[in-house]
PDB file of N, CA and C in Angstrom:
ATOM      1  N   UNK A   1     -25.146 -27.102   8.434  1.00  0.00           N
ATOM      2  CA  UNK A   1     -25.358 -26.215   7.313  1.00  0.00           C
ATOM      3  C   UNK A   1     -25.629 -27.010   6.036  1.00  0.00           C
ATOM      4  N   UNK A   2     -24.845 -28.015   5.778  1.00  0.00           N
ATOM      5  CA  UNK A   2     -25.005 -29.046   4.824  1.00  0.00           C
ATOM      6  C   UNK A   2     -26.253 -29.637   4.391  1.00  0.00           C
ATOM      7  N   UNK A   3     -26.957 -29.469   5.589  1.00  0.00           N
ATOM      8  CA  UNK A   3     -28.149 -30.196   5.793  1.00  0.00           C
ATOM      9  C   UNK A   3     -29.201 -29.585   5.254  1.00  0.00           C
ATOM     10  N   UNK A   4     -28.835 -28.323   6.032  1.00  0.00           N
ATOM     11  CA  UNK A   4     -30.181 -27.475   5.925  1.00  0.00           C
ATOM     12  C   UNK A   4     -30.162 -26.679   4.098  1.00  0.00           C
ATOM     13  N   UNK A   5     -29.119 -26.985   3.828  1.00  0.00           N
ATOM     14  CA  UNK A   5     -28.632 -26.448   2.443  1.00  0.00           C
ATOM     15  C   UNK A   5     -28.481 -24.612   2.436  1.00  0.00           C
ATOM     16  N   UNK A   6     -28.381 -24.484   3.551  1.00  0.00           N
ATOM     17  CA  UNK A   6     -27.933 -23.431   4.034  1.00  0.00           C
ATOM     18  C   UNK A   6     -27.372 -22.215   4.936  1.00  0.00           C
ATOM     19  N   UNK A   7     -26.188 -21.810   4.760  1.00  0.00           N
ATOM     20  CA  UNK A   7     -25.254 -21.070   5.803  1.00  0.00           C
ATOM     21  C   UNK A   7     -24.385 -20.153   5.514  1.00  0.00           C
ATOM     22  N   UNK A   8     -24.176 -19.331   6.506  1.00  0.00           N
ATOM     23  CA  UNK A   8     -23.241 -18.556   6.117  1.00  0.00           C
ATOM     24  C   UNK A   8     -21.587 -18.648   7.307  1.00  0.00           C
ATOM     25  N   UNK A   9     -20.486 -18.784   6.874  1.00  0.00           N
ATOM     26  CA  UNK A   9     -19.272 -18.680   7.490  1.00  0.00           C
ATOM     27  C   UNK A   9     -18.946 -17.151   7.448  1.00  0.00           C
ATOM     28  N   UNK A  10     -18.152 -16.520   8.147  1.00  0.00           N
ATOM     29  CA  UNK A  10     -17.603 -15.424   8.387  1.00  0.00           C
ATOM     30  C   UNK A  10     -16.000 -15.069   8.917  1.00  0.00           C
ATOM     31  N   UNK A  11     -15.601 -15.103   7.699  1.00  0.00           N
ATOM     32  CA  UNK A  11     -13.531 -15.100   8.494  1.00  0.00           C
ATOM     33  C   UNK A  11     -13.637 -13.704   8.773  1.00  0.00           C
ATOM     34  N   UNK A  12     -12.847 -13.487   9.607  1.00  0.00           N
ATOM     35  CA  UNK A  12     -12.315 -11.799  10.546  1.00  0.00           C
ATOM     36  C   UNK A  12     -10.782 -11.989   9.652  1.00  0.00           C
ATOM     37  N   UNK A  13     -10.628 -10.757   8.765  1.00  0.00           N
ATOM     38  CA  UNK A  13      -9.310 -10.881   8.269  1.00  0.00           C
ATOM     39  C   UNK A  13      -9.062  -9.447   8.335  1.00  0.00           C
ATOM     40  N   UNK A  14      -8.130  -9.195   7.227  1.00  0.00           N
ATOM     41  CA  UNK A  14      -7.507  -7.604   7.263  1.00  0.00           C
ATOM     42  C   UNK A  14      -6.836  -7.501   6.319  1.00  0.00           C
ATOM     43  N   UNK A  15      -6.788  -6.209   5.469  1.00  0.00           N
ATOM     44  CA  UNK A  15      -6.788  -5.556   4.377  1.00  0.00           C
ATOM     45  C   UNK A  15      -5.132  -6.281   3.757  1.00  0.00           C
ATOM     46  N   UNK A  16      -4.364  -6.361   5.533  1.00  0.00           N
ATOM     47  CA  UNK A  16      -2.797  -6.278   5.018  1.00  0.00           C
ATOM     48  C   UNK A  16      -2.283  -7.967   4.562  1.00  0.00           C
ATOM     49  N   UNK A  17      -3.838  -8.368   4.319  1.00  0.00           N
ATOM     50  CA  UNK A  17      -3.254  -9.931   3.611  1.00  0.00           C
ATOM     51  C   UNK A  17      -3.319  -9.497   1.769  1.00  0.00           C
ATOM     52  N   UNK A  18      -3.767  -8.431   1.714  1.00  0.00           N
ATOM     53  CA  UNK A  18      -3.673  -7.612   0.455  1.00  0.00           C
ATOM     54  C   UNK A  18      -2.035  -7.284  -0.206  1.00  0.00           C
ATOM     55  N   UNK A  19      -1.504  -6.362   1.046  1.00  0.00           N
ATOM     56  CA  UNK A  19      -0.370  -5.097   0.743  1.00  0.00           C
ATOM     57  C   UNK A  19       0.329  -5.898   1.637  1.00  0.00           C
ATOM     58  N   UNK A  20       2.087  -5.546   1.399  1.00  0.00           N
ATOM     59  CA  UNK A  20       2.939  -5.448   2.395  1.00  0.00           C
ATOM     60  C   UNK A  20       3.542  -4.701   2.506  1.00  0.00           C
ATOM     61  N   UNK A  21       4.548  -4.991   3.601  1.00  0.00           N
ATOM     62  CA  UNK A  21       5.588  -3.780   4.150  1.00  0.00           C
ATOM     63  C   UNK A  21       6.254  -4.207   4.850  1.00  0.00           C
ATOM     64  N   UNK A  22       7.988  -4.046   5.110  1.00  0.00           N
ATOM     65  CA  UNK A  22       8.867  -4.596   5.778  1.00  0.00           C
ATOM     66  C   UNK A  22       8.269  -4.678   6.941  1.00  0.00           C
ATOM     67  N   UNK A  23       8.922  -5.788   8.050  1.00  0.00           N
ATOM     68  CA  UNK A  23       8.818  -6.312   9.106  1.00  0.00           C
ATOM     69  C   UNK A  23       7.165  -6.878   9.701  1.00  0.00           C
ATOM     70  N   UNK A  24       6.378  -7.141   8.395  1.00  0.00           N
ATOM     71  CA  UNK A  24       5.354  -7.745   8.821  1.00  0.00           C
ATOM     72  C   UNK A  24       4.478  -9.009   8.018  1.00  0.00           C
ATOM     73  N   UNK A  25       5.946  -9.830   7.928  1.00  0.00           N
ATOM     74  CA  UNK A  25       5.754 -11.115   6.532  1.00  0.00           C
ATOM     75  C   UNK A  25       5.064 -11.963   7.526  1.00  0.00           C
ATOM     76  N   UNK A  26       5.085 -12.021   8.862  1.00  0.00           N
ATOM     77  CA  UNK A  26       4.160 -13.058   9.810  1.00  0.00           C
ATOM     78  C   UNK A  26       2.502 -12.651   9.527  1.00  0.00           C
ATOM     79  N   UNK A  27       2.637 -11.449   9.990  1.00  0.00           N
ATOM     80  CA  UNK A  27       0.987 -10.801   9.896  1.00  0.00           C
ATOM     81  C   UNK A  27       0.497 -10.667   8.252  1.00  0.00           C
ATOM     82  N   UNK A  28       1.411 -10.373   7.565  1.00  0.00           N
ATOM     83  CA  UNK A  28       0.704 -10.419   6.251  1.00  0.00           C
ATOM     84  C   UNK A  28       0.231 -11.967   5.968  1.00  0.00           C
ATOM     85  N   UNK A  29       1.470 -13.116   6.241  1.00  0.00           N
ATOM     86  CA  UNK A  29       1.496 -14.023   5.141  1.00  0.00           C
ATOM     87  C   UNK A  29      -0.176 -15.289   6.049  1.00  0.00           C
ATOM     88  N   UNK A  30       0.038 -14.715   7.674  1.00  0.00           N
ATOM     89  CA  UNK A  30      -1.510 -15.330   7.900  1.00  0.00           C
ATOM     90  C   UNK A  30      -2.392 -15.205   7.828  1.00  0.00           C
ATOM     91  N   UNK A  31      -2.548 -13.277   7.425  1.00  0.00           N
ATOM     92  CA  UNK A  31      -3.958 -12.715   6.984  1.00  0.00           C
ATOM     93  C   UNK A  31      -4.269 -13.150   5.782  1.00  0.00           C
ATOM     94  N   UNK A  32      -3.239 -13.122   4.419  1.00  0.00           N
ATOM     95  CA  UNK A  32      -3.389 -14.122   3.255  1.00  0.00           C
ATOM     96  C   UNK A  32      -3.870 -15.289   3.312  1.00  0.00           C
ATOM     97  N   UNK A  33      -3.488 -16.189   4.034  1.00  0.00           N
ATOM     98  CA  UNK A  33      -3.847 -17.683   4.063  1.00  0.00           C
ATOM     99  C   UNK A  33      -5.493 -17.582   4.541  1.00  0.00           C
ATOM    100  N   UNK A  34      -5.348 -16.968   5.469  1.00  0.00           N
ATOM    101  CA  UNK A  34      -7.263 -16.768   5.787  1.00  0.00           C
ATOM    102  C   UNK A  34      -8.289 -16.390   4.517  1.00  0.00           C
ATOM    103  N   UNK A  35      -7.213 -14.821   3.860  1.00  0.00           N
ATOM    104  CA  UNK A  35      -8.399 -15.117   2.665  1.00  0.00           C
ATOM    105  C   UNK A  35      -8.150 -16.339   1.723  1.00  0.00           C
ATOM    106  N   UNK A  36      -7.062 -16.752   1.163  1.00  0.00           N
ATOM    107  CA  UNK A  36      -7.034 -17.678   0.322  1.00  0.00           C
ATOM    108  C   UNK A  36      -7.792 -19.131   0.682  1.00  0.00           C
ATOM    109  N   UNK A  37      -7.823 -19.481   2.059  1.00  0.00           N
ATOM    110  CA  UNK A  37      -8.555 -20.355   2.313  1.00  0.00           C
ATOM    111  C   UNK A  37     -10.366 -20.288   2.198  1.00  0.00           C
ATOM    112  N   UNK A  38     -10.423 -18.568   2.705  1.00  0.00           N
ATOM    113  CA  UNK A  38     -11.910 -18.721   2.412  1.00  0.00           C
ATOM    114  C   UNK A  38     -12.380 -18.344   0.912  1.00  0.00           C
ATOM    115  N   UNK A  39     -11.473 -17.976  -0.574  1.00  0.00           N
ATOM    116  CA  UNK A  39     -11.846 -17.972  -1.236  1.00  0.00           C
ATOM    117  C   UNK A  39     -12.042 -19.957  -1.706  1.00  0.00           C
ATOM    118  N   UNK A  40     -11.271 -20.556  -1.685  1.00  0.00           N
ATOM    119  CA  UNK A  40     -11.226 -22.218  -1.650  1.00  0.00           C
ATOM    120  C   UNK A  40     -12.425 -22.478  -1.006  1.00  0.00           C
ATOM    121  N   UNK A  41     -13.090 -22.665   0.388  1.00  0.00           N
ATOM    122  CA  UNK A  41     -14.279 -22.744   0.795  1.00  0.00           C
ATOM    123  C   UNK A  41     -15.253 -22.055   0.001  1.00  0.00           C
ATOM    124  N   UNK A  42     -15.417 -20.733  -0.359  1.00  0.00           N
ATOM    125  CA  UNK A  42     -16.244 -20.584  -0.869  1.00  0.00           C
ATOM    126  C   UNK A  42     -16.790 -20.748  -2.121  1.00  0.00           C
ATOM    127  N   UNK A  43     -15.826 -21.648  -3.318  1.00  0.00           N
ATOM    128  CA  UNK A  43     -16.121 -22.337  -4.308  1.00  0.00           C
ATOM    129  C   UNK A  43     -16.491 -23.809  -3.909  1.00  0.00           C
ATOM    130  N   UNK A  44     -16.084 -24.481  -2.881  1.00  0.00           N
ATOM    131  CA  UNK A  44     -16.643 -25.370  -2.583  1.00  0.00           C
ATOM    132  C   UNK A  44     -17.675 -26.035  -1.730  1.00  0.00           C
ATOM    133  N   UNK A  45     -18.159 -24.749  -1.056  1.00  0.00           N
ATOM    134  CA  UNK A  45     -19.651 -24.815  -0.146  1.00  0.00           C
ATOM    135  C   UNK A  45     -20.720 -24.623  -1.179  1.00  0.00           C
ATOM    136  N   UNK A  46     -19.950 -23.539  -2.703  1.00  0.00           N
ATOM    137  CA  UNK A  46     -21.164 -23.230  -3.052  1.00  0.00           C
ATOM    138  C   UNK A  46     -22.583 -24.161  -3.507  1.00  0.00           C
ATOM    139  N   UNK A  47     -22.096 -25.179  -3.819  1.00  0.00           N
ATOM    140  CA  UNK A  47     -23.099 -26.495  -4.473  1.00  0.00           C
ATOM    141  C   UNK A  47     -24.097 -26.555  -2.712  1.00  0.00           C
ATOM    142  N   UNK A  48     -23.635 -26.564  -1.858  1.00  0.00           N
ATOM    143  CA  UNK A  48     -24.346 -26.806  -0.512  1.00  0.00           C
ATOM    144  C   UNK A  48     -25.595 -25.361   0.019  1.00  0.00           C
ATOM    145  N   UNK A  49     -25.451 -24.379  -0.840  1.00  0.00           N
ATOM    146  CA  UNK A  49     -25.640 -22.964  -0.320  1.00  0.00           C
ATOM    147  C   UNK A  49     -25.421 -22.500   0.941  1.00  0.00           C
ATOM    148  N   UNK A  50     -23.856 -22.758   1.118  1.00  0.00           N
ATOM    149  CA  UNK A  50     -22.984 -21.813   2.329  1.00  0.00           C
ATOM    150  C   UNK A  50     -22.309 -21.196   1.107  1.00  0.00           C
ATOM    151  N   UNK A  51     -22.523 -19.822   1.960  1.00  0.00           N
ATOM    152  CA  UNK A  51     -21.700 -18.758   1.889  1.00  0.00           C
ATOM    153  C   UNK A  51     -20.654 -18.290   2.599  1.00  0.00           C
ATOM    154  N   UNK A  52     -18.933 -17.908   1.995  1.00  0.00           N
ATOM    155  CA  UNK A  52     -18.312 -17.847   2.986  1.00  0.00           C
ATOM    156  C   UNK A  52     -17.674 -16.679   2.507  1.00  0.00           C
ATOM    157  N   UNK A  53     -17.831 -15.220   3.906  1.00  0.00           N
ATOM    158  CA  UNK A  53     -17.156 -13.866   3.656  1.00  0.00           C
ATOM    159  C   UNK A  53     -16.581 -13.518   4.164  1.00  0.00           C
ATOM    160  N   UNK A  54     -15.665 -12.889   3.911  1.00  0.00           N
ATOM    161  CA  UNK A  54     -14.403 -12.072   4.171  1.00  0.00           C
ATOM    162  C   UNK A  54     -14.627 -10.874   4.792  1.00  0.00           C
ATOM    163  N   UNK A  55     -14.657 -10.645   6.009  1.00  0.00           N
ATOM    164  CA  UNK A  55     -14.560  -9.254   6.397  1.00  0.00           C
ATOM    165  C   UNK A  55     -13.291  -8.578   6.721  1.00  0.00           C
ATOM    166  N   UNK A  56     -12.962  -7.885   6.250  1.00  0.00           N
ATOM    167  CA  UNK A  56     -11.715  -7.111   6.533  1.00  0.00           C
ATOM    168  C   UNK A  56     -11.680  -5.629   6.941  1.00  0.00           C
ATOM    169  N   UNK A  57     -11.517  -5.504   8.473  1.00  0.00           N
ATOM    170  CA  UNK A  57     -11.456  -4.131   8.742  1.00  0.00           C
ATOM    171  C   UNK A  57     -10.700  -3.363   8.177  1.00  0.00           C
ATOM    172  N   UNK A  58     -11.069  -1.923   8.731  1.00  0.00           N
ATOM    173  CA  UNK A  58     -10.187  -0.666   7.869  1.00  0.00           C
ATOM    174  C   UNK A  58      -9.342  -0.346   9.365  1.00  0.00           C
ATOM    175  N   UNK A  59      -8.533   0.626   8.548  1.00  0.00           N
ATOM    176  CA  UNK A  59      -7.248   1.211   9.262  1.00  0.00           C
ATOM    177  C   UNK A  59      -7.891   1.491  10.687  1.00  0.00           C
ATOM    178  N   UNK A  60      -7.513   0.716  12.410  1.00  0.00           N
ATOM    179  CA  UNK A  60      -7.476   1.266  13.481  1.00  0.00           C
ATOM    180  C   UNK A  60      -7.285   1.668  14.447  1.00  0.00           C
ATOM    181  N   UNK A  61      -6.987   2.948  14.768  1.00  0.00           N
ATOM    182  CA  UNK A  61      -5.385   3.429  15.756  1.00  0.00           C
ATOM    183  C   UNK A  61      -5.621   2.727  16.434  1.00  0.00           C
ATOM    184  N   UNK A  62      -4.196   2.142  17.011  1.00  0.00           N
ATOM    185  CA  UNK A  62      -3.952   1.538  18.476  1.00  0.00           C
ATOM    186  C   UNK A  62      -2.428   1.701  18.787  1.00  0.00           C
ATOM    187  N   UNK A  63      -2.144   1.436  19.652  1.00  0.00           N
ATOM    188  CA  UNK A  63      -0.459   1.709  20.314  1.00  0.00           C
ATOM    189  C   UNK A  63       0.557   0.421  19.200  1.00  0.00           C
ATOM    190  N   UNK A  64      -0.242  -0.369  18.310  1.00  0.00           N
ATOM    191  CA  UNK A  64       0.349  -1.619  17.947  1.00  0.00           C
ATOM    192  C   UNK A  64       1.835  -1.648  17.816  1.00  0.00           C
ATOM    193  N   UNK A  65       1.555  -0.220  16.603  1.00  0.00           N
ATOM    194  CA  UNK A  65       2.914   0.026  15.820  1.00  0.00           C
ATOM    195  C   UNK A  65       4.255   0.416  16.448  1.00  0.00           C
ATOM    196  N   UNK A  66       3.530   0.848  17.465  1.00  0.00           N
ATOM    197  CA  UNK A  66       4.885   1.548  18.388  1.00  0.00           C
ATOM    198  C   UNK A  66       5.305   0.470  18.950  1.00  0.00           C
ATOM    199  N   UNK A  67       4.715  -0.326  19.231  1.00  0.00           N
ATOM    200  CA  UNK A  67       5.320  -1.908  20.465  1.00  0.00           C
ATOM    201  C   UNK A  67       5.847  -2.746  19.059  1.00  0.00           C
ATOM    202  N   UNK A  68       5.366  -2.441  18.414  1.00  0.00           N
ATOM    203  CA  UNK A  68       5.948  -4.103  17.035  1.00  0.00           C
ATOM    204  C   UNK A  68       7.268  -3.230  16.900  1.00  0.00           C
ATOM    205  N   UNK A  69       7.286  -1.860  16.597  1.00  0.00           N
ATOM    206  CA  UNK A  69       8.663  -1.315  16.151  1.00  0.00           C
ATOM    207  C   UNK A  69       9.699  -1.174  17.235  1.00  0.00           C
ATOM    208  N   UNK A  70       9.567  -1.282  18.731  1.00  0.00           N
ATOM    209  CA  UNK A  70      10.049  -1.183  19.412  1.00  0.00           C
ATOM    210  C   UNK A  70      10.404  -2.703  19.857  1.00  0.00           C
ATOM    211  N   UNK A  71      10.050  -3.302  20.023  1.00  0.00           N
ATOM    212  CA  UNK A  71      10.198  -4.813  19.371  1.00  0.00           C
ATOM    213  C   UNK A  71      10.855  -5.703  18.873  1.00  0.00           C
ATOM    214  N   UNK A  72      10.637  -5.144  17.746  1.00  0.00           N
ATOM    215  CA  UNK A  72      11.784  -5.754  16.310  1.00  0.00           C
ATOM    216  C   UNK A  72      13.408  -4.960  16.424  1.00  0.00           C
ATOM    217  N   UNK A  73      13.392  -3.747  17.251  1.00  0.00           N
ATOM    218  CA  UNK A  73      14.549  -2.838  17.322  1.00  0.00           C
ATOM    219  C   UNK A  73      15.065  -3.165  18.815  1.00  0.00           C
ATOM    220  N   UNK A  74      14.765  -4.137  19.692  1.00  0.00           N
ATOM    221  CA  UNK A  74      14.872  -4.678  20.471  1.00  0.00           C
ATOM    222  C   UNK A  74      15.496  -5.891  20.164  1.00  0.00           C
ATOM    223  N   UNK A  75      15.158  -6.783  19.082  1.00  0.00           N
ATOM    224  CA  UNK A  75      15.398  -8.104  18.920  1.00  0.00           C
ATOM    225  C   UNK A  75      16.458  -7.838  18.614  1.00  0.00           C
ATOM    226  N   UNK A  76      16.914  -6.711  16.991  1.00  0.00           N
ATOM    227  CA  UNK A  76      17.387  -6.585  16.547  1.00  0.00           C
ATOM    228  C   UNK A  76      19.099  -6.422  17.017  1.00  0.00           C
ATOM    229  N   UNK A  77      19.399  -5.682  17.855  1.00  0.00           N
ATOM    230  CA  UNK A  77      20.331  -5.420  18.759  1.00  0.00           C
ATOM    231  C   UNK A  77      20.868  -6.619  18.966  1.00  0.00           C
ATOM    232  N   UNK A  78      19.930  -7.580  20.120  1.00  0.00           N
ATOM    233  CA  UNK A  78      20.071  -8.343  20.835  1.00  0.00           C
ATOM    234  C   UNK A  78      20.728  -9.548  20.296  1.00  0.00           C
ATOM    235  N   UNK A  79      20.379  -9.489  18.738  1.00  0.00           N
ATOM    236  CA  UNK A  79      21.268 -10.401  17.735  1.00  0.00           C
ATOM    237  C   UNK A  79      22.003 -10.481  17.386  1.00  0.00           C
ATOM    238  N   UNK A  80      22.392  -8.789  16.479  1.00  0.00           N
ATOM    239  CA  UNK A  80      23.732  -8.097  16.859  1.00  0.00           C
ATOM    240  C   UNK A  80      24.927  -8.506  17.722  1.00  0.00           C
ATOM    241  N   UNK A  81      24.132  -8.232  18.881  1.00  0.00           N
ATOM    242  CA  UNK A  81      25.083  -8.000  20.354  1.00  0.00           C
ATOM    243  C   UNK A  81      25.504  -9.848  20.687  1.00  0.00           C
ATOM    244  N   UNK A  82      24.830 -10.020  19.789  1.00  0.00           N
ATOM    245  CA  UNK A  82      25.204 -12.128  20.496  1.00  0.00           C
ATOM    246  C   UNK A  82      26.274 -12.799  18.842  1.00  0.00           C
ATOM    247  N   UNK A  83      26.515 -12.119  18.214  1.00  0.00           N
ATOM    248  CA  UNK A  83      27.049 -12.497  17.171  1.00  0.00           C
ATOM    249  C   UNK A  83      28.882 -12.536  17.630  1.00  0.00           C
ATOM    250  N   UNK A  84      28.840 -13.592  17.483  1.00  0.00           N
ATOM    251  CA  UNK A  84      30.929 -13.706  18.182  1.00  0.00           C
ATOM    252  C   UNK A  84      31.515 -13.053  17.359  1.00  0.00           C
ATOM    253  N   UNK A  85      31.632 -12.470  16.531  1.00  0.00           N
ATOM    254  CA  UNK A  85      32.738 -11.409  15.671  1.00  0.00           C
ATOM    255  C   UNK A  85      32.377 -10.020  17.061  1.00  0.00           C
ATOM    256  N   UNK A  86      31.577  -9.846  17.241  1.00  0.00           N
ATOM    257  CA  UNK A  86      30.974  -8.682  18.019  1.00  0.00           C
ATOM    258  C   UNK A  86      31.625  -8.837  19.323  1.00  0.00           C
ATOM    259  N   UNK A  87      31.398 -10.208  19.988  1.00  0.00           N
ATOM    260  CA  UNK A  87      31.376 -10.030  21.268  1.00  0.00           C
ATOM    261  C   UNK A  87      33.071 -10.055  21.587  1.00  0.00           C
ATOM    262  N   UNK A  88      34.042 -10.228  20.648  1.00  0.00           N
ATOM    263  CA  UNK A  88      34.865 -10.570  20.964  1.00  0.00           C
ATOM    264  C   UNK A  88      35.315  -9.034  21.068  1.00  0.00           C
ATOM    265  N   UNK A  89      35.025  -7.963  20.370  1.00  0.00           N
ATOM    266  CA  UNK A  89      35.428  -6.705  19.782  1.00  0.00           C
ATOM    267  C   UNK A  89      35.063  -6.055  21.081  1.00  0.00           C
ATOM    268  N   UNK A  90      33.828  -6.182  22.213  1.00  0.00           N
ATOM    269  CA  UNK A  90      33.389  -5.748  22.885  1.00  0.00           C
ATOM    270  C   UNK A  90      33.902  -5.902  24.188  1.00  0.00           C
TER     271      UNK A  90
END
């Protein structure tokens, strides 16, 4: 791309490196780093004419939410239930 003095890059990101919401500081804080990295690339390709964009899909049903919440309320217990004040009571 360097060469040709011209290109384009394309990161796959998502809206929720924007917004958060409890129990999703993993998925937020790597969708962030993707854009923050491609805003950094894209001040520094610009002298080369690469272009680098951000696509970020919109909201799309899938079963996700139900398995991440079922999940985390799974772990959750399981931490609970292993804590020695607990197990001794039990």
């Amino acid at each position: 791309m360097r060469k040709n003095l011209f290109g384009k890059i394309v990161n796959i990101t998502s809206i929720r490196g924007n917004i958060y919401d409890s129990l999703g500081s993993w998925d937020h804080s790597t969708k962030f780093a993707v854009e923050r990295l491609s805003d950094c690339l894209r001040l520094e390709l610009k002298p080369f004419g690469i272009y680098v964009i951000i696509v970020e899909p919109g909201a799309t049903l899938t079963e996700w939410g139900a398995i991440a919440t079922i999940h985390c309320i799974l772990n959750h217990w399981v931490m609970i239930l292993s804590l020695p004040v607990l197990r001794k009571r039990i």
